[in-house]
N, C-alpha and C. Protein backbone atom coordinates (compact mmCIF):
# COMPACT_ATOMS: atom_id res chain seq x y z
N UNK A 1 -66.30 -73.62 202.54
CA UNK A 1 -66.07 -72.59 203.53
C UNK A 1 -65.78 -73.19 204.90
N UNK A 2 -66.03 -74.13 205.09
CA UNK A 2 -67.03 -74.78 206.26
C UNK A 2 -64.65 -75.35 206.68
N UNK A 3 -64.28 -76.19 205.54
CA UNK A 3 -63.11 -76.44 205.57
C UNK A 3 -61.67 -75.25 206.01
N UNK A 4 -62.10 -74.37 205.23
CA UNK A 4 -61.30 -73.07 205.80
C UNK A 4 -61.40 -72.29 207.41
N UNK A 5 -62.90 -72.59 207.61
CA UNK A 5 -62.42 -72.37 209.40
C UNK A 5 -61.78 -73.50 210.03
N UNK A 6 -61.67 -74.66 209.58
CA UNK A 6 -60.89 -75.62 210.20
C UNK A 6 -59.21 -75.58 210.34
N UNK A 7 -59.23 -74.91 209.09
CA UNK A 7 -57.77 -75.12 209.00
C UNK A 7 -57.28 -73.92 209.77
N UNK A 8 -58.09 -73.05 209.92
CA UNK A 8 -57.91 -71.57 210.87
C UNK A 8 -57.71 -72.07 212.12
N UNK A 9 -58.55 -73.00 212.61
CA UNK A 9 -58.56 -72.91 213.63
C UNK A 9 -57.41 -73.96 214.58
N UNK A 10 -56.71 -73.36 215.47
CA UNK A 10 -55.59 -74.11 215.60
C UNK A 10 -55.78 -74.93 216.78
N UNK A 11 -54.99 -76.19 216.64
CA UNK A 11 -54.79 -77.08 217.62
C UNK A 11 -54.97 -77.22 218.81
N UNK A 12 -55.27 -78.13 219.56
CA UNK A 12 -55.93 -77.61 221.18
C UNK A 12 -55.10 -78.45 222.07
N UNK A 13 -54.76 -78.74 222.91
CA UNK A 13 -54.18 -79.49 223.90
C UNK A 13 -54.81 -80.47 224.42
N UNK A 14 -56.16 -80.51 224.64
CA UNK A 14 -56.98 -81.53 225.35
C UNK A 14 -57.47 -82.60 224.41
N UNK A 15 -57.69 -81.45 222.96
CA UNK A 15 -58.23 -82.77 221.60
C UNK A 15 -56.90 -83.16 221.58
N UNK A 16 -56.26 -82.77 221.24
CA UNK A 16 -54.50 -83.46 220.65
C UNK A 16 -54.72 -84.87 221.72
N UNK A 17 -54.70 -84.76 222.76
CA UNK A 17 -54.58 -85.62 223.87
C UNK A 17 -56.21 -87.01 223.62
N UNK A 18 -56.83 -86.02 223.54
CA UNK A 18 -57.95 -87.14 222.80
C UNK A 18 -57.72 -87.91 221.88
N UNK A 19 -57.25 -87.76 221.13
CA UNK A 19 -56.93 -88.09 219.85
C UNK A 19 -55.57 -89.37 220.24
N UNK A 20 -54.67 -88.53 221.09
CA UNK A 20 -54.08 -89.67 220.93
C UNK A 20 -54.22 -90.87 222.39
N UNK A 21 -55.22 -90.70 222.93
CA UNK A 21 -55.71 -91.46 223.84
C UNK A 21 -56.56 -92.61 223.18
N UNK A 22 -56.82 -91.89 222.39
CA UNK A 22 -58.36 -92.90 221.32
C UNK A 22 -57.09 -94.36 220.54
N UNK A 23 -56.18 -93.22 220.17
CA UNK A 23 -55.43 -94.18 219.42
C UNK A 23 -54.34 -95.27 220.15
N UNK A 24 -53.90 -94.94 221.29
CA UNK A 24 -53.26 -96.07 221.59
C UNK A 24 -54.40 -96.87 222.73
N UNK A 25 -55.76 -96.39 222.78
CA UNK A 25 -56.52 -97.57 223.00
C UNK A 25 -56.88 -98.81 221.66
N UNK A 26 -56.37 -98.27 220.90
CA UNK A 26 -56.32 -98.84 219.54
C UNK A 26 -55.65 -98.96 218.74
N UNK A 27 -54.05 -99.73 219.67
CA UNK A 27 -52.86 -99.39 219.11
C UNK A 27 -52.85 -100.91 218.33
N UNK A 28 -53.31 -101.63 218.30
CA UNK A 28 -53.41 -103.09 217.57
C UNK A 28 -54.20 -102.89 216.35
N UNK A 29 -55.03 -102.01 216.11
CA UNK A 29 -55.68 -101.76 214.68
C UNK A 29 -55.46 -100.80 213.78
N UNK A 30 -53.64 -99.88 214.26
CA UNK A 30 -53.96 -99.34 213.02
C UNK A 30 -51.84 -98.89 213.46
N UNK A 31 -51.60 -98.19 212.45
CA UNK A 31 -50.16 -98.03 212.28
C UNK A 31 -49.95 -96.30 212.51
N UNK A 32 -50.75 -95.54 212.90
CA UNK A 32 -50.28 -94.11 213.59
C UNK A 32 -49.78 -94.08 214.37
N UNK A 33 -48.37 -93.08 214.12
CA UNK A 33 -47.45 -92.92 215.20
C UNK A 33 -48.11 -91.52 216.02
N UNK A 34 -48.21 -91.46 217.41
CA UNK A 34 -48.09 -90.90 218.06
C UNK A 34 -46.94 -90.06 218.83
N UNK A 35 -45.71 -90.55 218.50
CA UNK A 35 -44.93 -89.60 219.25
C UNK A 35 -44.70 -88.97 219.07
N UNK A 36 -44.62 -87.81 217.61
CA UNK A 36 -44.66 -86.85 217.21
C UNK A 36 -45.40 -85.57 218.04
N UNK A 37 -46.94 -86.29 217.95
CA UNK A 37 -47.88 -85.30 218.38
C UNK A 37 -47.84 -85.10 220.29
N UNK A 38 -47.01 -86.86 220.86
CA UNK A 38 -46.37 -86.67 222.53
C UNK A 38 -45.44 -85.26 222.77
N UNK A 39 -44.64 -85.39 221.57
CA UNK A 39 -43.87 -84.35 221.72
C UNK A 39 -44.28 -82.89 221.42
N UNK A 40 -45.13 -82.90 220.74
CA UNK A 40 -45.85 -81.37 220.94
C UNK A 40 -46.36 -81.31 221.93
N UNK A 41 -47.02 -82.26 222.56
CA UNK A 41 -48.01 -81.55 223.71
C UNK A 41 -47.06 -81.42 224.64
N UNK A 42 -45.44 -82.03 224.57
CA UNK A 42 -44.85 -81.71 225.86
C UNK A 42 -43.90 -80.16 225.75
N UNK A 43 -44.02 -80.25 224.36
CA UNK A 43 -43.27 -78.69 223.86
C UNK A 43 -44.37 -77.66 224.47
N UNK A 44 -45.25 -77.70 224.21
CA UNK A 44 -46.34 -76.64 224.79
C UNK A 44 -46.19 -76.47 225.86
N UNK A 45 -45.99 -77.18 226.73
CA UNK A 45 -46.23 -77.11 228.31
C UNK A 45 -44.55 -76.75 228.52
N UNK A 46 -43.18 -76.74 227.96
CA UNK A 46 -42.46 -76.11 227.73
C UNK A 46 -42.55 -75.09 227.85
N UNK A 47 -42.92 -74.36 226.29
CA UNK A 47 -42.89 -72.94 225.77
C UNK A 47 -44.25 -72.23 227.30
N UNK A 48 -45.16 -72.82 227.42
CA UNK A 48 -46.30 -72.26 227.98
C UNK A 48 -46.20 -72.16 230.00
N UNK A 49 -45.35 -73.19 230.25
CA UNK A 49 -45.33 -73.68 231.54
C UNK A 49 -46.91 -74.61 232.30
N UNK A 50 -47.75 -74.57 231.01
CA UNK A 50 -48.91 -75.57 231.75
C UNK A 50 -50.10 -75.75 229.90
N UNK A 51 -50.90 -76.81 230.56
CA UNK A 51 -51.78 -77.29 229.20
C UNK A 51 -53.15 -76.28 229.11
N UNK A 52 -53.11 -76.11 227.93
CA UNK A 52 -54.77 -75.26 228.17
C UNK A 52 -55.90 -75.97 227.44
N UNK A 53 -57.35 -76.20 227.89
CA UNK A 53 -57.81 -76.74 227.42
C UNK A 53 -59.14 -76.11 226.12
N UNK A 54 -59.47 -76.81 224.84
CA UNK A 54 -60.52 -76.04 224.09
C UNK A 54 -61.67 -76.43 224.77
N UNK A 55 -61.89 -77.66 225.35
CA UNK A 55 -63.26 -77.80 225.46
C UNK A 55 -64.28 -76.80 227.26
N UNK A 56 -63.44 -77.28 227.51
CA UNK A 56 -63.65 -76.60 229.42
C UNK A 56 -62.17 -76.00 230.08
N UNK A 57 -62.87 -75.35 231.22
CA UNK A 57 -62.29 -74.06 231.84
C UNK A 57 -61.34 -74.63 232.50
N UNK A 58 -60.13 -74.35 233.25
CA UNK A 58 -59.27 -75.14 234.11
C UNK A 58 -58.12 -75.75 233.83
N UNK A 59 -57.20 -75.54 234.78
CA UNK A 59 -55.80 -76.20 234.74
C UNK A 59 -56.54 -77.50 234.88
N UNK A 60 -57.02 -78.15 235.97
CA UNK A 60 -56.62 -79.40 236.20
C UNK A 60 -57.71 -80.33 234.77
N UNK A 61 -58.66 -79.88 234.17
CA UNK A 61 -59.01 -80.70 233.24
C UNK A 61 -57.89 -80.67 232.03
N UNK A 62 -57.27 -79.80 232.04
CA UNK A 62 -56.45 -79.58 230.70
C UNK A 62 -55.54 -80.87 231.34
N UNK A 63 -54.64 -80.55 232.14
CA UNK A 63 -53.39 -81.51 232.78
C UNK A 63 -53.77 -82.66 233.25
N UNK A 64 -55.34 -83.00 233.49
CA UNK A 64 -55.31 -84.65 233.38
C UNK A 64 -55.71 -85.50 232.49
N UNK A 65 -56.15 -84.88 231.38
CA UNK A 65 -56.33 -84.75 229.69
C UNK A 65 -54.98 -85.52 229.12
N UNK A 66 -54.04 -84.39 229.16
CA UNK A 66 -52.76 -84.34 228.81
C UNK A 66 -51.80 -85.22 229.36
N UNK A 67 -51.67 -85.14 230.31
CA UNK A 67 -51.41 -86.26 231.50
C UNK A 67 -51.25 -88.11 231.12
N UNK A 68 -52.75 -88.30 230.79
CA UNK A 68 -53.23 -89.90 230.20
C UNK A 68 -52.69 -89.27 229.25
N UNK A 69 -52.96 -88.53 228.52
CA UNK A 69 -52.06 -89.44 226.98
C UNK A 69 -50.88 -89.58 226.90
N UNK A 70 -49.97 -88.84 227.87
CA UNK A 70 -48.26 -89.06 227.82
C UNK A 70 -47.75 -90.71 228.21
N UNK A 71 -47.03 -90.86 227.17
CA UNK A 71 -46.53 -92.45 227.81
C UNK A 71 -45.86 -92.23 229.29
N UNK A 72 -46.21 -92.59 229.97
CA UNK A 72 -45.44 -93.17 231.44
C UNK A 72 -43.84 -92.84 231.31
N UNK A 73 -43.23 -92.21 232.34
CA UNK A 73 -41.86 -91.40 231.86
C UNK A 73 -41.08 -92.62 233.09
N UNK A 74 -41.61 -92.60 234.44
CA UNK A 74 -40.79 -93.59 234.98
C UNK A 74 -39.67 -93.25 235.63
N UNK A 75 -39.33 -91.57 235.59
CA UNK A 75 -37.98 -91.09 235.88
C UNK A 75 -38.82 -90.17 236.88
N UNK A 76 -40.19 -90.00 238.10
CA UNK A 76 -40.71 -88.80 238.84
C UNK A 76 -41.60 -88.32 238.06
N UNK A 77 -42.67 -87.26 239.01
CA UNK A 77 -43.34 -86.41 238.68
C UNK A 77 -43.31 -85.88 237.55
N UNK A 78 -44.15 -85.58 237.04
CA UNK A 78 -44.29 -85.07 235.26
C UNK A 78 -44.37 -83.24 236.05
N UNK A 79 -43.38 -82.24 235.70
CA UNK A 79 -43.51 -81.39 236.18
C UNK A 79 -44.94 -80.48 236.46
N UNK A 80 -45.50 -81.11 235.37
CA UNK A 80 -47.37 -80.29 234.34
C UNK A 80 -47.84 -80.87 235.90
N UNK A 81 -47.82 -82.60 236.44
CA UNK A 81 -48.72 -82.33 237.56
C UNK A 81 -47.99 -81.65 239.26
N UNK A 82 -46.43 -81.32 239.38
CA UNK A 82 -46.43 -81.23 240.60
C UNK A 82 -46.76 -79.49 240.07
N UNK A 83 -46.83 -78.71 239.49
CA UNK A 83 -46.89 -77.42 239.46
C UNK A 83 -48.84 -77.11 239.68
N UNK A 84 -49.56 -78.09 239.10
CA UNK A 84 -51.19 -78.58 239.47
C UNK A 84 -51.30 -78.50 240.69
N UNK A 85 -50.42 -79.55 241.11
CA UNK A 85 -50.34 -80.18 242.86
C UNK A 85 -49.99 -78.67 243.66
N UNK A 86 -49.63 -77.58 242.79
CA UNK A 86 -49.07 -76.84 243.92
C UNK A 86 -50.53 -75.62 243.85
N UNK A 87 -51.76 -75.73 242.82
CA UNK A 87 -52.45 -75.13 243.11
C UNK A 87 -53.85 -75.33 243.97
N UNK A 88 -53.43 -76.50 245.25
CA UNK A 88 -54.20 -76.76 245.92
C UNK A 88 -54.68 -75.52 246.55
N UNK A 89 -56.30 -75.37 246.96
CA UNK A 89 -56.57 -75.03 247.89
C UNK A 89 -56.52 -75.54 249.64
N UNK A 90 -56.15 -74.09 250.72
CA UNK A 90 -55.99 -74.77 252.25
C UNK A 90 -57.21 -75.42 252.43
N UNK A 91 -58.56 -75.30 251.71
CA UNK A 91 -59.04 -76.64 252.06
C UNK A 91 -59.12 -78.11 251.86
N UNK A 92 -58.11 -78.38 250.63
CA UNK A 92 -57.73 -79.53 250.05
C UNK A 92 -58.28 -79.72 249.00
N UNK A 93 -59.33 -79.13 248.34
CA UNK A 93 -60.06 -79.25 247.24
C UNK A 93 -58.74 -78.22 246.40
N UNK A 94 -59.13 -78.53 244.83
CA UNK A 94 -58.58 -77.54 243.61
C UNK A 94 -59.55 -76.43 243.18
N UNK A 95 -58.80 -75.46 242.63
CA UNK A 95 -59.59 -74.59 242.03
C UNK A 95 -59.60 -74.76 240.03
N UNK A 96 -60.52 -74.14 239.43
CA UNK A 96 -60.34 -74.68 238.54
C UNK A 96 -59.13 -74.24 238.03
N UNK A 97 -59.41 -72.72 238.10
CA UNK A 97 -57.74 -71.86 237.87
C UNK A 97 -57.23 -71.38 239.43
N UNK A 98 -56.11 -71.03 239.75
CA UNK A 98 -55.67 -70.57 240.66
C UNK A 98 -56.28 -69.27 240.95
N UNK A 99 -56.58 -69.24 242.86
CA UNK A 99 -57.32 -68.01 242.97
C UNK A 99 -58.89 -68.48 243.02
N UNK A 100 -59.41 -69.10 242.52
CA UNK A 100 -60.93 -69.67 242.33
C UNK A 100 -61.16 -70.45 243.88
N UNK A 101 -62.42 -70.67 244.22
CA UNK A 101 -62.93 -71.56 245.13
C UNK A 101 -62.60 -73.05 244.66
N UNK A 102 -62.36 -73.99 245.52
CA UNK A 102 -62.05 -75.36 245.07
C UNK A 102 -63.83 -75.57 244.85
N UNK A 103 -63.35 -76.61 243.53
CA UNK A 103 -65.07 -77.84 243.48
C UNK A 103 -64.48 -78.86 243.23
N UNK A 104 -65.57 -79.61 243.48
CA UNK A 104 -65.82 -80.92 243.67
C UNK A 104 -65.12 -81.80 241.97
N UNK A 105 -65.37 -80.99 240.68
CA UNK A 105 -65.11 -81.45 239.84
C UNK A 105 -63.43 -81.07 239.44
N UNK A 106 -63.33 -80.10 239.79
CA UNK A 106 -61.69 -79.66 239.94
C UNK A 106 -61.07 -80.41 240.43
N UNK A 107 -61.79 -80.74 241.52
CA UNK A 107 -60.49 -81.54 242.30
C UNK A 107 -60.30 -83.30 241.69
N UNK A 108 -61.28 -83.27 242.21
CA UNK A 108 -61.63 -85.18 240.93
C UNK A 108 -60.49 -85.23 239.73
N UNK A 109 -60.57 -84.00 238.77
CA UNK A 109 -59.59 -84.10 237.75
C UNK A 109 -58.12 -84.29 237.93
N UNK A 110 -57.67 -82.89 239.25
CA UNK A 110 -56.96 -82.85 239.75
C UNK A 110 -56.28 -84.00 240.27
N UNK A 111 -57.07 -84.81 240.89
CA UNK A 111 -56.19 -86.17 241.18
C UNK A 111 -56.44 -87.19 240.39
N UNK A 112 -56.98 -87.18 239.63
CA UNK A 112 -56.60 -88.14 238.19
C UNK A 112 -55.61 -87.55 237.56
N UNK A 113 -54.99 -86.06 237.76
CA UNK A 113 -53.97 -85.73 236.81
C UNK A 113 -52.66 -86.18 238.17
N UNK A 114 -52.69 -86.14 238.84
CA UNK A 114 -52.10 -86.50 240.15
C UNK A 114 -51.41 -87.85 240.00
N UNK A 115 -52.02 -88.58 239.85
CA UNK A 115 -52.09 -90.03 239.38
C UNK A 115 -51.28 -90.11 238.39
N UNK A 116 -51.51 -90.02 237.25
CA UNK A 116 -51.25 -89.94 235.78
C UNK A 116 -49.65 -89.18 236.28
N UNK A 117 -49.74 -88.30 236.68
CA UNK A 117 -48.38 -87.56 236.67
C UNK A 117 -47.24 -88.03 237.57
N UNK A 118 -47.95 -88.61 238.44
CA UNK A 118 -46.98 -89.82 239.85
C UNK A 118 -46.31 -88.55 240.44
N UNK A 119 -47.73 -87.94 241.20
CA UNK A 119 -47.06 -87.37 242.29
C UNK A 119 -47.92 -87.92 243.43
N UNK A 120 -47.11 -88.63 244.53
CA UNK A 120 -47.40 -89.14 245.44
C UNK A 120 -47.51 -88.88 246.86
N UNK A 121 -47.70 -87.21 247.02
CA UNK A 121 -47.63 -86.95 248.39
C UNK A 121 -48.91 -87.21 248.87
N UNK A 122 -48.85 -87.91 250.05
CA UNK A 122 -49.58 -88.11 250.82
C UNK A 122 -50.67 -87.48 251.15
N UNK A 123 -49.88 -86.34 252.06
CA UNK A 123 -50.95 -85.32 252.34
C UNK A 123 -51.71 -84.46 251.19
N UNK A 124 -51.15 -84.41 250.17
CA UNK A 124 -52.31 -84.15 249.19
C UNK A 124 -53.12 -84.68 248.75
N UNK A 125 -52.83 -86.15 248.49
CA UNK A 125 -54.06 -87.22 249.05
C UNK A 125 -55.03 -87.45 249.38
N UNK A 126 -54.15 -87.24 250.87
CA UNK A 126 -55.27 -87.22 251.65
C UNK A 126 -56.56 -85.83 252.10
N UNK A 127 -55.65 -84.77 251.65
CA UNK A 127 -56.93 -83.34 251.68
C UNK A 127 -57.52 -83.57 250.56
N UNK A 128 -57.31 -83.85 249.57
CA UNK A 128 -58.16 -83.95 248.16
C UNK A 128 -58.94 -85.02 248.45
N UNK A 129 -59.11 -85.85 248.70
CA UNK A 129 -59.86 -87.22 248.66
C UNK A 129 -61.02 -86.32 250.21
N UNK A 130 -60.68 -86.33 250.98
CA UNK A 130 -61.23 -85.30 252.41
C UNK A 130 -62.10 -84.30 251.51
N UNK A 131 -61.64 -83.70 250.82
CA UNK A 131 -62.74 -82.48 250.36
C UNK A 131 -63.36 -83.39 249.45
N UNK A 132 -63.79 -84.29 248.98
CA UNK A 132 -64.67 -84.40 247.67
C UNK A 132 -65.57 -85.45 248.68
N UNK A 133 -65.16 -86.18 249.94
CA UNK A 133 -66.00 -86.55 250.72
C UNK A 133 -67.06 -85.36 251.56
N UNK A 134 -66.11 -84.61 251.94
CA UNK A 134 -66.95 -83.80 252.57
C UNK A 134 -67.98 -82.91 251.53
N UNK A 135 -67.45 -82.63 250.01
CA UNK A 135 -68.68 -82.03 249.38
C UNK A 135 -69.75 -82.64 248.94
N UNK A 136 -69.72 -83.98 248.77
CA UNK A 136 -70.57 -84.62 248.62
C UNK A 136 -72.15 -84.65 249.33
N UNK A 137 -72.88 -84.47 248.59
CA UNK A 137 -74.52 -84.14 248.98
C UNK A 137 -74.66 -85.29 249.95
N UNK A 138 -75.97 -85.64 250.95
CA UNK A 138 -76.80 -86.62 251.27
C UNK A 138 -76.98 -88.12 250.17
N UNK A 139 -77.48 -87.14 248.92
CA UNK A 139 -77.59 -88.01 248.06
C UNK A 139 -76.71 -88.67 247.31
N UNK A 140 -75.88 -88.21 247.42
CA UNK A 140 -74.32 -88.74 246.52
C UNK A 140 -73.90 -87.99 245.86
N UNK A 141 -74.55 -86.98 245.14
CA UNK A 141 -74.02 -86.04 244.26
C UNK A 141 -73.10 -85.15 244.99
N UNK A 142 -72.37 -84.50 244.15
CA UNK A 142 -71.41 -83.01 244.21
C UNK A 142 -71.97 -81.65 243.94
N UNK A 143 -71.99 -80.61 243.81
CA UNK A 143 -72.40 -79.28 243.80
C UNK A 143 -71.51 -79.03 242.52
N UNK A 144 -72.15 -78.16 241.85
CA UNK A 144 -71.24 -77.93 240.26
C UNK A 144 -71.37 -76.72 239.87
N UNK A 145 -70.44 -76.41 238.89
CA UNK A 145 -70.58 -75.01 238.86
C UNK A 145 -69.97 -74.81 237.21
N UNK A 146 -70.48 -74.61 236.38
CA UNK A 146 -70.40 -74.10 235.06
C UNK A 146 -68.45 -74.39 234.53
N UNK A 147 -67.88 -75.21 233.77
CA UNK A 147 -66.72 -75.71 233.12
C UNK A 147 -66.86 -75.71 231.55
N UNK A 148 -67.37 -76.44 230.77
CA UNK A 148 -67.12 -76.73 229.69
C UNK A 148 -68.04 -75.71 228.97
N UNK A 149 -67.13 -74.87 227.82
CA UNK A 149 -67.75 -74.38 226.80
C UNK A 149 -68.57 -74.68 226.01
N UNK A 150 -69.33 -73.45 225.98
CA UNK A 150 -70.32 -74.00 224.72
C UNK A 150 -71.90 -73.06 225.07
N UNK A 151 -72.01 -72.43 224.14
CA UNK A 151 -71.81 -71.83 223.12
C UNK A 151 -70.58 -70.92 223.53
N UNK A 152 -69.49 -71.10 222.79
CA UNK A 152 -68.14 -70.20 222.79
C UNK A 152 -68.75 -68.58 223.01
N UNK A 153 -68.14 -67.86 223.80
CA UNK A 153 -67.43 -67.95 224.47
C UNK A 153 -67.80 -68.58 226.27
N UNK A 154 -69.17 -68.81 226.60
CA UNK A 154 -70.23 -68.94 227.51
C UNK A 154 -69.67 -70.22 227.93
N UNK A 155 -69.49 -70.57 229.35
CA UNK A 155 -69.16 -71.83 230.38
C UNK A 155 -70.75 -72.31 230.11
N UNK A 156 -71.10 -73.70 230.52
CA UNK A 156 -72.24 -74.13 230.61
C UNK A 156 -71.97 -75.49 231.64
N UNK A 157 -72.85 -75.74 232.26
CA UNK A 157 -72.93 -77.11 232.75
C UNK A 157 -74.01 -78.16 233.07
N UNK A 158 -72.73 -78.95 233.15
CA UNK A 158 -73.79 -79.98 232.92
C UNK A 158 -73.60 -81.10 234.34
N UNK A 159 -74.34 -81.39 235.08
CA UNK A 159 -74.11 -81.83 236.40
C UNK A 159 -73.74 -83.48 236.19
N UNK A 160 -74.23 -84.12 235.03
CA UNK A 160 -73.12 -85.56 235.12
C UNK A 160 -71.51 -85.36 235.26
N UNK A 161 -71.10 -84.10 234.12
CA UNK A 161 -70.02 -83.98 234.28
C UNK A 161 -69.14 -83.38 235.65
N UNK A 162 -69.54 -82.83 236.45
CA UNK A 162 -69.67 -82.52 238.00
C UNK A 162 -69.14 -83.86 238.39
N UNK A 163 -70.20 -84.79 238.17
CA UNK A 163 -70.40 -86.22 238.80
C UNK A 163 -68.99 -87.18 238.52
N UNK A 164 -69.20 -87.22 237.36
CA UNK A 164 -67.93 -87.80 236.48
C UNK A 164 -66.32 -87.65 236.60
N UNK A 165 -66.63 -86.15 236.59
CA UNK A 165 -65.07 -85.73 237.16
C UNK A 165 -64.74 -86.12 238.63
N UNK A 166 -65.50 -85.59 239.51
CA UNK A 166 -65.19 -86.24 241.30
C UNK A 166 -65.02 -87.63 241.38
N UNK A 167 -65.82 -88.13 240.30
CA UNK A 167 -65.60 -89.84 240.89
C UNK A 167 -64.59 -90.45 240.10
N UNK A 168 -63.97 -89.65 239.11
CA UNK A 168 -62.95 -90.06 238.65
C UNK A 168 -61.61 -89.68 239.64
N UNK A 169 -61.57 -88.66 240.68
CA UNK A 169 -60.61 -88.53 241.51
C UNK A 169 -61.00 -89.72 242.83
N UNK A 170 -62.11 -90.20 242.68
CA UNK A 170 -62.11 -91.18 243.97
C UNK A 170 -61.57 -92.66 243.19
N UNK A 171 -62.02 -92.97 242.38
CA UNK A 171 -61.20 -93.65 241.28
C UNK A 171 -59.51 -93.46 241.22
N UNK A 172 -59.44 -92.55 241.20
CA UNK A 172 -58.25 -92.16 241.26
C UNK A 172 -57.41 -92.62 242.29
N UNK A 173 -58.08 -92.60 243.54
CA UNK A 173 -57.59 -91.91 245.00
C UNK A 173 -57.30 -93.74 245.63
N UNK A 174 -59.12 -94.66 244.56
CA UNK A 174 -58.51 -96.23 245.32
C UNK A 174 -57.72 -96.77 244.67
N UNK A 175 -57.12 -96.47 243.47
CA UNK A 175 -55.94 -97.04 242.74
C UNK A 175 -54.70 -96.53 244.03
N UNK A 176 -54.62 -95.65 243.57
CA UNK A 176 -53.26 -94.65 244.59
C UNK A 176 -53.37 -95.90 246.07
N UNK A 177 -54.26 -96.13 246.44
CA UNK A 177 -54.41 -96.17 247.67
C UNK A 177 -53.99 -97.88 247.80
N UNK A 178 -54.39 -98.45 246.89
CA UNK A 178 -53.95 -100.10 246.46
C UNK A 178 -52.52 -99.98 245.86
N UNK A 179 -52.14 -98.99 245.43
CA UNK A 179 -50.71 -98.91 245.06
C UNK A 179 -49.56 -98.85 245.90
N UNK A 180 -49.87 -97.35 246.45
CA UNK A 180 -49.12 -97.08 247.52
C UNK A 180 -48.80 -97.31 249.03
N UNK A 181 -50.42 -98.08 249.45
CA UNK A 181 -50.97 -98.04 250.75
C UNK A 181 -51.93 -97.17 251.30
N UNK A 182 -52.10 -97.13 252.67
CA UNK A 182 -52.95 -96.23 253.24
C UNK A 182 -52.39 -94.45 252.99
N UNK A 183 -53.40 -93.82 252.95
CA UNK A 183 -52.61 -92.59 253.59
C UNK A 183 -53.02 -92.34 255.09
């Protein structure tokens, strides 16, 4: 039985992207082609105009998911992140969906999908990197607010992942910043 909800249940954008992230970290031990499944996830964002994710809530976790697993295009912006880039909030932080308050973990993703997608404006940069300084606690932490599913249909959270995601956009932000220069 247990096999028949599997096969029901259809494909996700963020596992697809897992999956093939896992595998070309482990492209020396085994002979799966991936471009097949590159090209679905870029058909989706086609047919759909953006990535959706199964595990947690949000454009920008879906699109910096999706994002790393696309091979490097080399020809500009991957459209998936400048259309991201365009759901900044005026305070420089992201929301998770458009319309939402920016957090601290939105935005973190947000410019790891930023990155990944080689969009290089400056001033977005520099307000995104600005808001995840300024939300940052005394103590180091970020403020968090409920993303990843579980129990379906119920958001839940979990405050490493808060943690994880922001410092993956500051991560993000000193690559960019050794790449490109100052902003």
């Amino acid at each position: 039985m247990a096999y028949l909800a599997v096969r029901r249940d259809p494909p996700v954008e963020d596992v697809v992207a897992h999956v093939v992230t896992a595998l070309d970290l482990h492209s020396g031990t085994h002979l799966i082609a991936r471009d097949e499944a590159r090209g679905w996830l870029e058909e989706r964002f086609r047919r759909q105009g953006r990535w959706h994710a199964g595990w947690y809530h949000g454009l920008p976790y879906a699109t910096a998911e999706v994002l790393a697993a696309l091979a490097a295009r080399g020809d500009g912006p991957h459209d998936a992140a400048v259309a991201l880039a365009e759901t900044q909030n005026p305070d420089g932080g992201w929301p998770a969906e458009r319309g939402e308050a920016s957090s601290p973990a939105a935005t973190g993703l947000a410019l790891a999908a930023l990155e990944s997608g080689g969009v290089l404006d400056r001033e977005r940069w520099a307000a995104g990197l600005d808001h995840l300084t300024a939300a940052q606690r005394p103590d180091g932490t970020w403020p968090g607010q409920p993303l990843m599913y579980g129990p379906r249909p119920l958001l839940t959270h979990y405050q490493t992942h808060t943690q994880a995601f922001a410092a993956m956009g500051l991560f993000a932000g000193r690559r960019h910043l050794s790449t490109h220069g100052g902003l």
